[in-house]
N, C-alpha and C. Protein backbone atom coordinates (compact mmCIF):
# COMPACT_ATOMS: atom_id res chain seq x y z
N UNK A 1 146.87 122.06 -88.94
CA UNK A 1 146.24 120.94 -89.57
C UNK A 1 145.95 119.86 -88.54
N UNK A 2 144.66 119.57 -88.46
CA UNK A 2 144.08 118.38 -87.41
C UNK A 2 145.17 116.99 -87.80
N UNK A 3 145.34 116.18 -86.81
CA UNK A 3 146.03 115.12 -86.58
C UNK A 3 145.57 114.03 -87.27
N UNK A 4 145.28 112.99 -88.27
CA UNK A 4 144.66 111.79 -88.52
C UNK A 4 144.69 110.62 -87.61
N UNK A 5 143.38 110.14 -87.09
CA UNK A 5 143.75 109.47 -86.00
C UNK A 5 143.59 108.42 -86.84
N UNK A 6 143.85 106.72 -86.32
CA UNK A 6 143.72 105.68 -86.85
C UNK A 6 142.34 105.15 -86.28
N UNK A 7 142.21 104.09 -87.57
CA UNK A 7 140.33 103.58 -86.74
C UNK A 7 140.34 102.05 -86.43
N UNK A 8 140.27 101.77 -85.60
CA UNK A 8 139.81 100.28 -84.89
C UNK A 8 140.39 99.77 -85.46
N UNK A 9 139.61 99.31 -86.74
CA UNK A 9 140.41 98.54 -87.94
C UNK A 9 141.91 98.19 -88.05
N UNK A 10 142.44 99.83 -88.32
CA UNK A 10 143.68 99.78 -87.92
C UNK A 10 144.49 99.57 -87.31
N UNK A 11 143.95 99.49 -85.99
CA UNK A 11 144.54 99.21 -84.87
C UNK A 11 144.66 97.97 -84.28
N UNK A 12 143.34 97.29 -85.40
CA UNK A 12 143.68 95.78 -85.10
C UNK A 12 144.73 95.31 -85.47
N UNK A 13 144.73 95.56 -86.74
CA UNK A 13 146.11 95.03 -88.01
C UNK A 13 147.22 95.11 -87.42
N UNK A 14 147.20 96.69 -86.73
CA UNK A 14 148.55 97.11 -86.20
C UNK A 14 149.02 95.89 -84.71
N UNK A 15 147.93 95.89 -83.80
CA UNK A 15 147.78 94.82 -82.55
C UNK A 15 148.53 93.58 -83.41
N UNK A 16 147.25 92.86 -84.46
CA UNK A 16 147.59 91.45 -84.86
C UNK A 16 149.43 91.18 -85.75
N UNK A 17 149.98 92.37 -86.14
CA UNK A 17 151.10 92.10 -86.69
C UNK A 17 152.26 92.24 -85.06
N UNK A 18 151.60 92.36 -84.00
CA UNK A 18 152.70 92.45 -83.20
C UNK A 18 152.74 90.95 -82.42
N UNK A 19 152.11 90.35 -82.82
CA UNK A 19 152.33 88.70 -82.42
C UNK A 19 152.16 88.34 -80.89
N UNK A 20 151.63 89.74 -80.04
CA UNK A 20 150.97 89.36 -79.15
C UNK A 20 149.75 89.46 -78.61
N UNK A 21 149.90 88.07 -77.45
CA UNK A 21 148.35 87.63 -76.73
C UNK A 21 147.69 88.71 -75.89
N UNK A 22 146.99 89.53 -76.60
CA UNK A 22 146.28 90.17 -74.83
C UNK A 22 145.02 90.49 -75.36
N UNK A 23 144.14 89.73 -76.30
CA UNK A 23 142.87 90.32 -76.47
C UNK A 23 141.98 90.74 -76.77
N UNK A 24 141.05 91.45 -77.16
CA UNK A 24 139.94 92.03 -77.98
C UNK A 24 139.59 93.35 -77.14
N UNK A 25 139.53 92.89 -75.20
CA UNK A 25 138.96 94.34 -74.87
C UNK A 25 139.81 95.68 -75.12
N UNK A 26 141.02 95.53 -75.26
CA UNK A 26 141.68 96.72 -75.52
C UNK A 26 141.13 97.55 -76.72
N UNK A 27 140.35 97.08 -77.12
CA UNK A 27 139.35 98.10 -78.39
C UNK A 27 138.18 98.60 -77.70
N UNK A 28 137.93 98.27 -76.82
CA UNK A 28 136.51 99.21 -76.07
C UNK A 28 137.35 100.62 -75.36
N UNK A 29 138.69 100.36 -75.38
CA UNK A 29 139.43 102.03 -74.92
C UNK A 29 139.38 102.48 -76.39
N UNK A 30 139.48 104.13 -75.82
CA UNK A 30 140.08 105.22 -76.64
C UNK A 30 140.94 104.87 -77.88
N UNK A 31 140.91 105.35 -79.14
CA UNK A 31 142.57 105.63 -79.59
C UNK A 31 143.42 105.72 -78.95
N UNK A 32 143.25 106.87 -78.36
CA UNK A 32 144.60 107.62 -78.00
C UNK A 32 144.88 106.18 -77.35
N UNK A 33 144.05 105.42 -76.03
CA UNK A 33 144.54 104.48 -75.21
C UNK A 33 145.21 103.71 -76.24
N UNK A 34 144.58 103.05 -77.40
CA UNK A 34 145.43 102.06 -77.65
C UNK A 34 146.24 102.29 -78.53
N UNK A 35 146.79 103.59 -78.77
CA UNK A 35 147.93 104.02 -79.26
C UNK A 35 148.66 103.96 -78.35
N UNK A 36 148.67 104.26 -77.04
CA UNK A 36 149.48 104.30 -76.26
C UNK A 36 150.23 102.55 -75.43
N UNK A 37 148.97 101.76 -75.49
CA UNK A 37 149.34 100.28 -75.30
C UNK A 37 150.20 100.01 -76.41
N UNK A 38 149.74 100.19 -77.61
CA UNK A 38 150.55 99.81 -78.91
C UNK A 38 151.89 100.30 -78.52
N UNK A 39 152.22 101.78 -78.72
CA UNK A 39 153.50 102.04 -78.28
C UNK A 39 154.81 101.15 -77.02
N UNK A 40 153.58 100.92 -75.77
CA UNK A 40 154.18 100.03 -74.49
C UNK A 40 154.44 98.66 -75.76
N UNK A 41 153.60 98.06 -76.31
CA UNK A 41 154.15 97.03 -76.22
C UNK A 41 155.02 96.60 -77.84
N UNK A 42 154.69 97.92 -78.87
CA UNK A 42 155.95 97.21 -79.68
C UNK A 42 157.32 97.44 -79.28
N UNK A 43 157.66 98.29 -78.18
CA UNK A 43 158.89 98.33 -77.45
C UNK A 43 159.43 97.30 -76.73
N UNK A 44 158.67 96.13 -76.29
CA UNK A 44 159.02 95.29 -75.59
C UNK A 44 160.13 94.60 -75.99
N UNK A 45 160.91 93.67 -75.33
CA UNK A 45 161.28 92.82 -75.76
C UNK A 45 161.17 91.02 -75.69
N UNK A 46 161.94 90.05 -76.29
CA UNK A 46 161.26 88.77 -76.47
C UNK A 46 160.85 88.67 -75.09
N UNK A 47 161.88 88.71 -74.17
CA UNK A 47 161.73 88.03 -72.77
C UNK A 47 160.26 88.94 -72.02
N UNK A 48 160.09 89.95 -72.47
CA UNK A 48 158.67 90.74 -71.96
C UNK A 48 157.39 90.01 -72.75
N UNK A 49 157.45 89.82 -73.86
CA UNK A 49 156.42 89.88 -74.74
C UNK A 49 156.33 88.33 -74.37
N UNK A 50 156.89 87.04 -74.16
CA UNK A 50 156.66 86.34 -73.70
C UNK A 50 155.79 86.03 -72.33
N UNK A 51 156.47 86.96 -71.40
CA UNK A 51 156.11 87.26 -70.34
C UNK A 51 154.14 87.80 -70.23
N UNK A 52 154.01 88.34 -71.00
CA UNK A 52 152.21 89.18 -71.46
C UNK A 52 151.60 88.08 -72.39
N UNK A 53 152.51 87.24 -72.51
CA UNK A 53 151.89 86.30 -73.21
C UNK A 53 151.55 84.92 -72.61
N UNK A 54 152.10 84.90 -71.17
CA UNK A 54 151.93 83.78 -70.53
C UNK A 54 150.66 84.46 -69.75
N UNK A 55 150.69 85.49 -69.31
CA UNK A 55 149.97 85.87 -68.16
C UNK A 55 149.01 86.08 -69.17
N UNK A 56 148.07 86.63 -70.53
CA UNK A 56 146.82 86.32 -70.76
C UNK A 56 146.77 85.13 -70.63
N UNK A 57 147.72 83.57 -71.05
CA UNK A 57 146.99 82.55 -71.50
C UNK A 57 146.71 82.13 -69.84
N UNK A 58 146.93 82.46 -68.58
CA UNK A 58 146.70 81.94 -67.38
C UNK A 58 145.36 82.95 -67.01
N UNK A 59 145.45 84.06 -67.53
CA UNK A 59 144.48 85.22 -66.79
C UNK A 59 143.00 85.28 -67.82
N UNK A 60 143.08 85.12 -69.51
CA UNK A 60 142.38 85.20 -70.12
C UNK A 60 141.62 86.65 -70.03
N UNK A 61 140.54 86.73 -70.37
CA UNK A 61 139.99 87.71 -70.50
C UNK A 61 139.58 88.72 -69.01
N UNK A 62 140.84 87.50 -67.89
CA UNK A 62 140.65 89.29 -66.62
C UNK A 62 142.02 89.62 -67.12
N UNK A 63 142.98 89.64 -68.10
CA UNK A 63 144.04 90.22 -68.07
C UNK A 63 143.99 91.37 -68.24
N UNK A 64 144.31 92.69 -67.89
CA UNK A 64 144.24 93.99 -68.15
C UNK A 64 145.81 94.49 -68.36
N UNK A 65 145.99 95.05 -69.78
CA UNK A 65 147.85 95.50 -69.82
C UNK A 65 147.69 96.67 -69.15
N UNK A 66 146.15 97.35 -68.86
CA UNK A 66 146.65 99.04 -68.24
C UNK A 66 147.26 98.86 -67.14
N UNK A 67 146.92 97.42 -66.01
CA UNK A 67 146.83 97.52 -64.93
C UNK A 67 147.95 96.34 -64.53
N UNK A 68 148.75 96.02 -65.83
CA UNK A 68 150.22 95.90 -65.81
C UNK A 68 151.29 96.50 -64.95
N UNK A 69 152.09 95.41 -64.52
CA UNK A 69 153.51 96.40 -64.22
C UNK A 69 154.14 97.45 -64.65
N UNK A 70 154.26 96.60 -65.98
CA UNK A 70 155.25 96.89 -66.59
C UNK A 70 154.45 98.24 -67.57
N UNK A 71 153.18 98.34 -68.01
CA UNK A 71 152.84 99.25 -68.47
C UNK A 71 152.63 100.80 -67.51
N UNK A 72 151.91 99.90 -65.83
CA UNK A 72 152.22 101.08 -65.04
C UNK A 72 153.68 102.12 -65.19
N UNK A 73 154.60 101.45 -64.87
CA UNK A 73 156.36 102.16 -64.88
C UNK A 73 156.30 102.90 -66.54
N UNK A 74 156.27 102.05 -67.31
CA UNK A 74 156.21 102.74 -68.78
C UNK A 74 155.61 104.08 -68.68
N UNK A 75 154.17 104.25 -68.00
CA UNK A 75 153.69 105.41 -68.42
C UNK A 75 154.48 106.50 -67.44
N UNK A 76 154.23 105.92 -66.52
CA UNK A 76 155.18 106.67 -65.52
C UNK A 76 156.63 107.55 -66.05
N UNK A 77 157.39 106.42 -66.45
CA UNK A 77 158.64 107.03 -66.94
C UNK A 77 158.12 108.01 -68.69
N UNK A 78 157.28 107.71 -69.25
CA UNK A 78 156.64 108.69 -70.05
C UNK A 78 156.51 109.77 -69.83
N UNK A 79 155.68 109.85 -68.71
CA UNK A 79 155.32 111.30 -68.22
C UNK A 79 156.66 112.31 -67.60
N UNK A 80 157.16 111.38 -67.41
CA UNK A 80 158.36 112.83 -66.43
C UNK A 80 159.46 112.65 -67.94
């Protein structure tokens, strides 16, 4: 049985209930991508999510979470 993926929409709701700052372009990626940001960042914690939240309001729209630290190591430690 094929997988149900979620649609934009959803993924906003899902983004906007996590109470953090990073954005709108993260919807021009993939699902899968922003299933996978979603995942990095409802794991965070206060002192992180603060942290992604200072650096959009200084970086604005050059902030990129792919090209994060902290999301780099995440995927990293994902994969192995």
């Amino acid at each position: 049985m094929e997988e149900i993926k979620p649609s934009n929409i959803e993924m906003k709701i899902k983004f906007n209930n996590l109470k953090i700052s990073i954005g709108d372009n993260i919807f021009t990626h993939s699902i899968e991508t922003q299933e996978l940001i979603y995942s990095y960042l409802s794991g965070l914690t206060n002192i992180e999510i603060k942290a992604i939240n200072i650096a959009y309001a200084h970086l604005g729209t050059s902030f990129n979470i792919l090209k994060s630290g902290g999301y780099i190591s995440w995927i990293k430690n994902k994969n192995h």
